[in-house]
C-alpha atoms as a PDB file:
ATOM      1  CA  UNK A   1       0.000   0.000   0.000  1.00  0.00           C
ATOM      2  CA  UNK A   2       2.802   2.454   0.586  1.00  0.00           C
ATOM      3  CA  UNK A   3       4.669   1.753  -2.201  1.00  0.00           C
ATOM      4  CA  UNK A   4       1.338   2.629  -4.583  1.00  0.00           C
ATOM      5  CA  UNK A   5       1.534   5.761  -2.511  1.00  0.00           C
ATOM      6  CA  UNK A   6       4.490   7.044  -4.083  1.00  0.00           C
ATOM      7  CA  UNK A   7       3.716   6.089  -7.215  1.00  0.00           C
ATOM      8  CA  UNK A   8       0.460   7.979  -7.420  1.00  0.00           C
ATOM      9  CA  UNK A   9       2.361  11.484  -8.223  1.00  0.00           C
ATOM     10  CA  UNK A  10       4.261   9.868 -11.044  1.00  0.00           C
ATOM     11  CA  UNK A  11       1.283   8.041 -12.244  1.00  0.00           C
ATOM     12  CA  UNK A  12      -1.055  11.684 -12.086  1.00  0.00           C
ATOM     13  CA  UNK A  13       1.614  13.158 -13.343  1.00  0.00           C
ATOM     14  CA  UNK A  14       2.219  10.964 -16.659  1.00  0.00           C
ATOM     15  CA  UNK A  15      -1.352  10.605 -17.158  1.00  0.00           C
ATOM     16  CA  UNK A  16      -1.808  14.249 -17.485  1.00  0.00           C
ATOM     17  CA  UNK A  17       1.275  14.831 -19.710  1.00  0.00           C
ATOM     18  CA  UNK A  18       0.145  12.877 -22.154  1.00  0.00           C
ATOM     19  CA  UNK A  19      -3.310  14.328 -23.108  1.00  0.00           C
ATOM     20  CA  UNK A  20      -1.724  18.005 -22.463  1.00  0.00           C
ATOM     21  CA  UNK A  21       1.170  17.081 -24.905  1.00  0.00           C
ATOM     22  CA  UNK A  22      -1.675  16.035 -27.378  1.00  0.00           C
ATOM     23  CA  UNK A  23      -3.187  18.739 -27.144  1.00  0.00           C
ATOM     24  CA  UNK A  24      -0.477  21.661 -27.530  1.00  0.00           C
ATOM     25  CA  UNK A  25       0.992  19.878 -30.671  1.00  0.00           C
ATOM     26  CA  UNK A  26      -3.048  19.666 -32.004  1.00  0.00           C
ATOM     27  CA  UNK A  27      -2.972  23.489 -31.289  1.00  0.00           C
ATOM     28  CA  UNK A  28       0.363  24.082 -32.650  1.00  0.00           C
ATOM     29  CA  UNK A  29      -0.796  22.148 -36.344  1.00  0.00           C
ATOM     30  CA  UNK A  30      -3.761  24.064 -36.540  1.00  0.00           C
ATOM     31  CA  UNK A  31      -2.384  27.172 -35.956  1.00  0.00           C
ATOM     32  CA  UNK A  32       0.449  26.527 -38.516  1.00  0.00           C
ATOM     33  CA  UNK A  33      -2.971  25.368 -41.029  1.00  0.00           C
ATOM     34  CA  UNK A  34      -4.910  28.370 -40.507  1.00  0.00           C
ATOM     35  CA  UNK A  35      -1.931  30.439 -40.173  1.00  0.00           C
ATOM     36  CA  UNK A  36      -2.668  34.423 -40.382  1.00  0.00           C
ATOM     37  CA  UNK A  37      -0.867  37.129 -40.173  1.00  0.00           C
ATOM     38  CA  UNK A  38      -2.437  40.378 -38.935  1.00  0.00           C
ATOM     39  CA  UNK A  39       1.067  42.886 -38.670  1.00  0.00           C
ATOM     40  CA  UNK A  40      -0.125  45.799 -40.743  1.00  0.00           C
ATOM     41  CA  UNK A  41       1.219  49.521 -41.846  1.00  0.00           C
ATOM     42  CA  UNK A  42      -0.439  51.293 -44.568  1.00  0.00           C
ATOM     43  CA  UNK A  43       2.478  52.806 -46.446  1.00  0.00           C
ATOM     44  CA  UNK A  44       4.401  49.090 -46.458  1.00  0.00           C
ATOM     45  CA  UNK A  45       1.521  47.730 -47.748  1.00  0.00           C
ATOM     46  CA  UNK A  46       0.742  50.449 -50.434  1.00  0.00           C
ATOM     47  CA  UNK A  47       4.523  50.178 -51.913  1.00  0.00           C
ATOM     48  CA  UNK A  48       4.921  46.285 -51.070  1.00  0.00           C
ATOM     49  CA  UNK A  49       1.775  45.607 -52.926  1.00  0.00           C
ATOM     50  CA  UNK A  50       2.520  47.795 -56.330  1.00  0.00           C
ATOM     51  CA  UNK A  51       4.112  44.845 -57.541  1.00  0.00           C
ATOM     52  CA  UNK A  52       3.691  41.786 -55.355  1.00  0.00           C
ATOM     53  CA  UNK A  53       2.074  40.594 -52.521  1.00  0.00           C
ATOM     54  CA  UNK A  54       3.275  42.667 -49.328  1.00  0.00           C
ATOM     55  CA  UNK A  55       4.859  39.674 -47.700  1.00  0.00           C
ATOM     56  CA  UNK A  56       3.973  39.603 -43.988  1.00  0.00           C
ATOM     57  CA  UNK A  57       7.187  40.639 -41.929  1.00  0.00           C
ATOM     58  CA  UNK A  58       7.023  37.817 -39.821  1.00  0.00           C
ATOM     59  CA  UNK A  59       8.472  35.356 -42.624  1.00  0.00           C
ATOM     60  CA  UNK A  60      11.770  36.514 -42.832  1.00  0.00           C
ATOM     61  CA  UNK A  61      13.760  37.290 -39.348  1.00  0.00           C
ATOM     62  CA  UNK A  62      14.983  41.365 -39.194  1.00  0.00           C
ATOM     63  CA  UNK A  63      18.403  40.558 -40.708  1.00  0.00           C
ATOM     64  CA  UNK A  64      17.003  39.575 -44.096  1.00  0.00           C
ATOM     65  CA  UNK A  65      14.442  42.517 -44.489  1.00  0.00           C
ATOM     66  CA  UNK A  66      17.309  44.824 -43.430  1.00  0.00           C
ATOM     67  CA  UNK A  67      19.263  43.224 -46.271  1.00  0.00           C
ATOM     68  CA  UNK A  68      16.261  43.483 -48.707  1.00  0.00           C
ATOM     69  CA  UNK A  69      15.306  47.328 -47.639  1.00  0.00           C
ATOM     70  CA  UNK A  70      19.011  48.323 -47.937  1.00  0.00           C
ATOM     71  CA  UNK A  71      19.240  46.779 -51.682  1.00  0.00           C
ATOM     72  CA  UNK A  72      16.030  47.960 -53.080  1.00  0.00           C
ATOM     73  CA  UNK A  73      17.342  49.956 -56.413  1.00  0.00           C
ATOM     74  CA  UNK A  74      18.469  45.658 -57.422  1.00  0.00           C
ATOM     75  CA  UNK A  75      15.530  44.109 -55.893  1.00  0.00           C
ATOM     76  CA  UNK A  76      14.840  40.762 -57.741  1.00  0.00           C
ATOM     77  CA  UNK A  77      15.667  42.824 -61.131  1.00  0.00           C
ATOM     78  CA  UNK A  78      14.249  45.880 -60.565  1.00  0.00           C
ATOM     79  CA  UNK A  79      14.039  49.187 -59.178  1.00  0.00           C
ATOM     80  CA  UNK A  80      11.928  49.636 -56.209  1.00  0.00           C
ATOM     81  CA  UNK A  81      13.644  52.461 -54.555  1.00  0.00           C
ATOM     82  CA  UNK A  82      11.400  54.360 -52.482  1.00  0.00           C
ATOM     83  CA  UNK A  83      11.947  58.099 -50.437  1.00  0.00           C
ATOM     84  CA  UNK A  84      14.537  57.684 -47.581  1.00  0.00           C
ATOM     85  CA  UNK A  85      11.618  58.467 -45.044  1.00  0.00           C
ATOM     86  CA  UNK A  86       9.159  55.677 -46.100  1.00  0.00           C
ATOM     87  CA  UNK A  87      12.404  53.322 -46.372  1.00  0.00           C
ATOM     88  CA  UNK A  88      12.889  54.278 -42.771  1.00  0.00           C
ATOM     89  CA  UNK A  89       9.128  54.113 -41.843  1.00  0.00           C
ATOM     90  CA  UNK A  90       9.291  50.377 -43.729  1.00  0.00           C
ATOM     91  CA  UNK A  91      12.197  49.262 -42.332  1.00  0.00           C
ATOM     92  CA  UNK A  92      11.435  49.647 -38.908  1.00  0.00           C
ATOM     93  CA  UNK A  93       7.763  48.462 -39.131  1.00  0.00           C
ATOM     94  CA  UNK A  94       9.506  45.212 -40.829  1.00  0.00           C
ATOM     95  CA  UNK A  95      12.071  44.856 -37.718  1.00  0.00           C
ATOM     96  CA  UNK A  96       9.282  45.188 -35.205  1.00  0.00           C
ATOM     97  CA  UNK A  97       7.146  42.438 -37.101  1.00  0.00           C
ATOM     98  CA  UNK A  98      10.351  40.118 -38.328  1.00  0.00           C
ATOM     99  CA  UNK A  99      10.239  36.716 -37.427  1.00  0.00           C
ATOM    100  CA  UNK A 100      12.697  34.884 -35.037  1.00  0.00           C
ATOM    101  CA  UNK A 101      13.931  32.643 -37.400  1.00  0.00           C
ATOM    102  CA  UNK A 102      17.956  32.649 -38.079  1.00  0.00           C
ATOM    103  CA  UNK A 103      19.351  34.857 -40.314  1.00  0.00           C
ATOM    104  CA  UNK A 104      20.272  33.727 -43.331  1.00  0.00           C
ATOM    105  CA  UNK A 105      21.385  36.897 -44.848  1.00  0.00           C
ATOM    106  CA  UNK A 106      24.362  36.882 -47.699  1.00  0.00           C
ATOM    107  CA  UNK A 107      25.462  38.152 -50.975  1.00  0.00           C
ATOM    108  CA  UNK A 108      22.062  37.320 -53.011  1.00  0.00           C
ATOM    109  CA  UNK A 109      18.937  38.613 -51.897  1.00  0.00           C
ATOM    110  CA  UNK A 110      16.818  36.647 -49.083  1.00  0.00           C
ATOM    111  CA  UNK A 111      13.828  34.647 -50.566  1.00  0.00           C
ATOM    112  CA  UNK A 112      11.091  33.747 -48.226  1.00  0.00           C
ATOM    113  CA  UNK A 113      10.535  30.959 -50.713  1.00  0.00           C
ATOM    114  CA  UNK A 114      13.850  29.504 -49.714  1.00  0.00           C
ATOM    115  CA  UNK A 115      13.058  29.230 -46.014  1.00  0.00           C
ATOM    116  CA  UNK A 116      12.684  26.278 -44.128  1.00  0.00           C
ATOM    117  CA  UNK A 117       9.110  27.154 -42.941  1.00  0.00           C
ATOM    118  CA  UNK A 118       7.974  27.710 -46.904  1.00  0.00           C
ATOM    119  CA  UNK A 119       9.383  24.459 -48.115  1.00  0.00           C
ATOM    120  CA  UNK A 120       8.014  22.427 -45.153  1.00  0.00           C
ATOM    121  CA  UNK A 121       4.521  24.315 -45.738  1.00  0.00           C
ATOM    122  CA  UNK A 122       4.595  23.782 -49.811  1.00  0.00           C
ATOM    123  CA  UNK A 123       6.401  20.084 -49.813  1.00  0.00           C
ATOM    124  CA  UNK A 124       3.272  18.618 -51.306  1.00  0.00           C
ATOM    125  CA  UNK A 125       3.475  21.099 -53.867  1.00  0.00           C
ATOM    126  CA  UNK A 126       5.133  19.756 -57.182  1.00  0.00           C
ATOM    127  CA  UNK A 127       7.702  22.945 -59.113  1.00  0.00           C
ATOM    128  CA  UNK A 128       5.506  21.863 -62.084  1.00  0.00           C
ATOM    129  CA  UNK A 129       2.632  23.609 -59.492  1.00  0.00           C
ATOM    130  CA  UNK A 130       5.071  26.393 -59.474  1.00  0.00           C
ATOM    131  CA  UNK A 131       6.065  26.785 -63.106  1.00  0.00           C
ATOM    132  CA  UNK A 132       2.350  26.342 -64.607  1.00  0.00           C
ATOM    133  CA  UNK A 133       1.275  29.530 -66.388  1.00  0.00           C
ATOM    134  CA  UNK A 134      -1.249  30.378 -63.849  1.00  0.00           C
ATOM    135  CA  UNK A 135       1.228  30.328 -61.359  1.00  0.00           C
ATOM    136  CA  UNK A 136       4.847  31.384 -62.709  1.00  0.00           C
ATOM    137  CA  UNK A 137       6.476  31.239 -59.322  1.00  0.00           C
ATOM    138  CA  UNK A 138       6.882  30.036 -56.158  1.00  0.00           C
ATOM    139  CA  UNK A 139       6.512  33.467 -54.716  1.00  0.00           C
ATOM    140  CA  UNK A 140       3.424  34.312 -56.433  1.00  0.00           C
ATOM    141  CA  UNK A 141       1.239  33.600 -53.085  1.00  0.00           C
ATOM    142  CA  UNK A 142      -2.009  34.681 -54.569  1.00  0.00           C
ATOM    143  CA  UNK A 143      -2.305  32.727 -57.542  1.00  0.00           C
ATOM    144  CA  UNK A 144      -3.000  29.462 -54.348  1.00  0.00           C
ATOM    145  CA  UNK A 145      -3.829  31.702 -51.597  1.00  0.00           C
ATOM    146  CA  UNK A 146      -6.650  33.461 -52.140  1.00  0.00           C
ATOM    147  CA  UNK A 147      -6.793  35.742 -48.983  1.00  0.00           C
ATOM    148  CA  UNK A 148      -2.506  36.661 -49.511  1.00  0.00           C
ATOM    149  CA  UNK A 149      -3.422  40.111 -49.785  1.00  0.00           C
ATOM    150  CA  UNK A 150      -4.610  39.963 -46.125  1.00  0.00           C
ATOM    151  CA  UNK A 151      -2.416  37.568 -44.581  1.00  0.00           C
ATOM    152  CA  UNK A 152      -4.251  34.811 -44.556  1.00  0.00           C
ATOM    153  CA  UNK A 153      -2.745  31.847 -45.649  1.00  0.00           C
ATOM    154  CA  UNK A 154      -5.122  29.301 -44.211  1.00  0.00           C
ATOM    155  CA  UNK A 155      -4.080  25.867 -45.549  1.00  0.00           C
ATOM    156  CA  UNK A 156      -7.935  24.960 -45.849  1.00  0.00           C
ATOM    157  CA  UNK A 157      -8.181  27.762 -48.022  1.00  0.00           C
ATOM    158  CA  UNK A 158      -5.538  27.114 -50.520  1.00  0.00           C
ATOM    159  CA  UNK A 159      -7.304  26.512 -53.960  1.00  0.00           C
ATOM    160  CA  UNK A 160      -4.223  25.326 -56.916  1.00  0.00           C
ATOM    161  CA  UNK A 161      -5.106  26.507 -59.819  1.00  0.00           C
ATOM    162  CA  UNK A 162      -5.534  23.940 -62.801  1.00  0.00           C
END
């Protein structure tokens, strides 16, 4: 009888790790599935979103959007130079919004499609997916996320255009 005794704490204890393990890596997948992001400044997204989808800040760590805001007159071919004070205003809306991934700044530009978190997310996805005409590229969000624009990249949402 003693010896169950001093058991019962380890037993309690196991028996609730379990189910609470369970449960934070069923929250964790669901919030990686229905994954939005909200970060938001009106003059990144008016000159992010001239030409592309204004990438949400948290997918590259503050490193690599320092890299990209310092190199914009050569940014992915083109010129997307902006003011010095909206580059500032940018820039440090970026940093405060970065994710915590590593840097993986260098000589070439940073590519959110070459992140570890993008090619786990898209590993189902085939490059012929990427190359078809109605998608062109891997960084073309939109063309499979319909709500991009807004940051929502819900998995459940995705619709791959044939």
């Amino acid at each position: 009888m003693n010896v169950e005794r001093k058991r019962l704490p380890f037993v309690l204890a196991t028996g609730m790790t379990v189910p609470l393990l369970t449960l934070l890596l069923l929250a964790v997948d669901v919030e990686a599935k229905t994954r939005r992001f909200t970060a938001d400044n009106a003059t990144w997204r008016a000159e992010c979103s001239g030409c592309h989808v204004a990438y949400p800040p948290a997918l590259l760590p503050a490193a690599d959007w320092r890299q990209l805001m310092g190199s914009l007159a050569r940014h992915f071919g083109a010129d997307a130079s902006v003011d010095p004070s909206v580059a500032t205003e940018i820039d440090r809306f970026l940093a405060a919004n970065a994710g915590r991934g590593d840097s993986r700044a260098t000589e070439a530009q940073p590519r959110i499609t070459t992140t570890r978190w993008f090619r786990h997310q898209h590993d189902e996805v085939s490059a012929a997916v990427f190359r078809s005409p109605s998608v062109e590229t891997a960084a073309n969000c939109a063309a499979c996320h319909p709500g991009a624009a807004t940051g929502d990249f819900n998995e459940h949402a995705v619709r791959i255009p044939h």
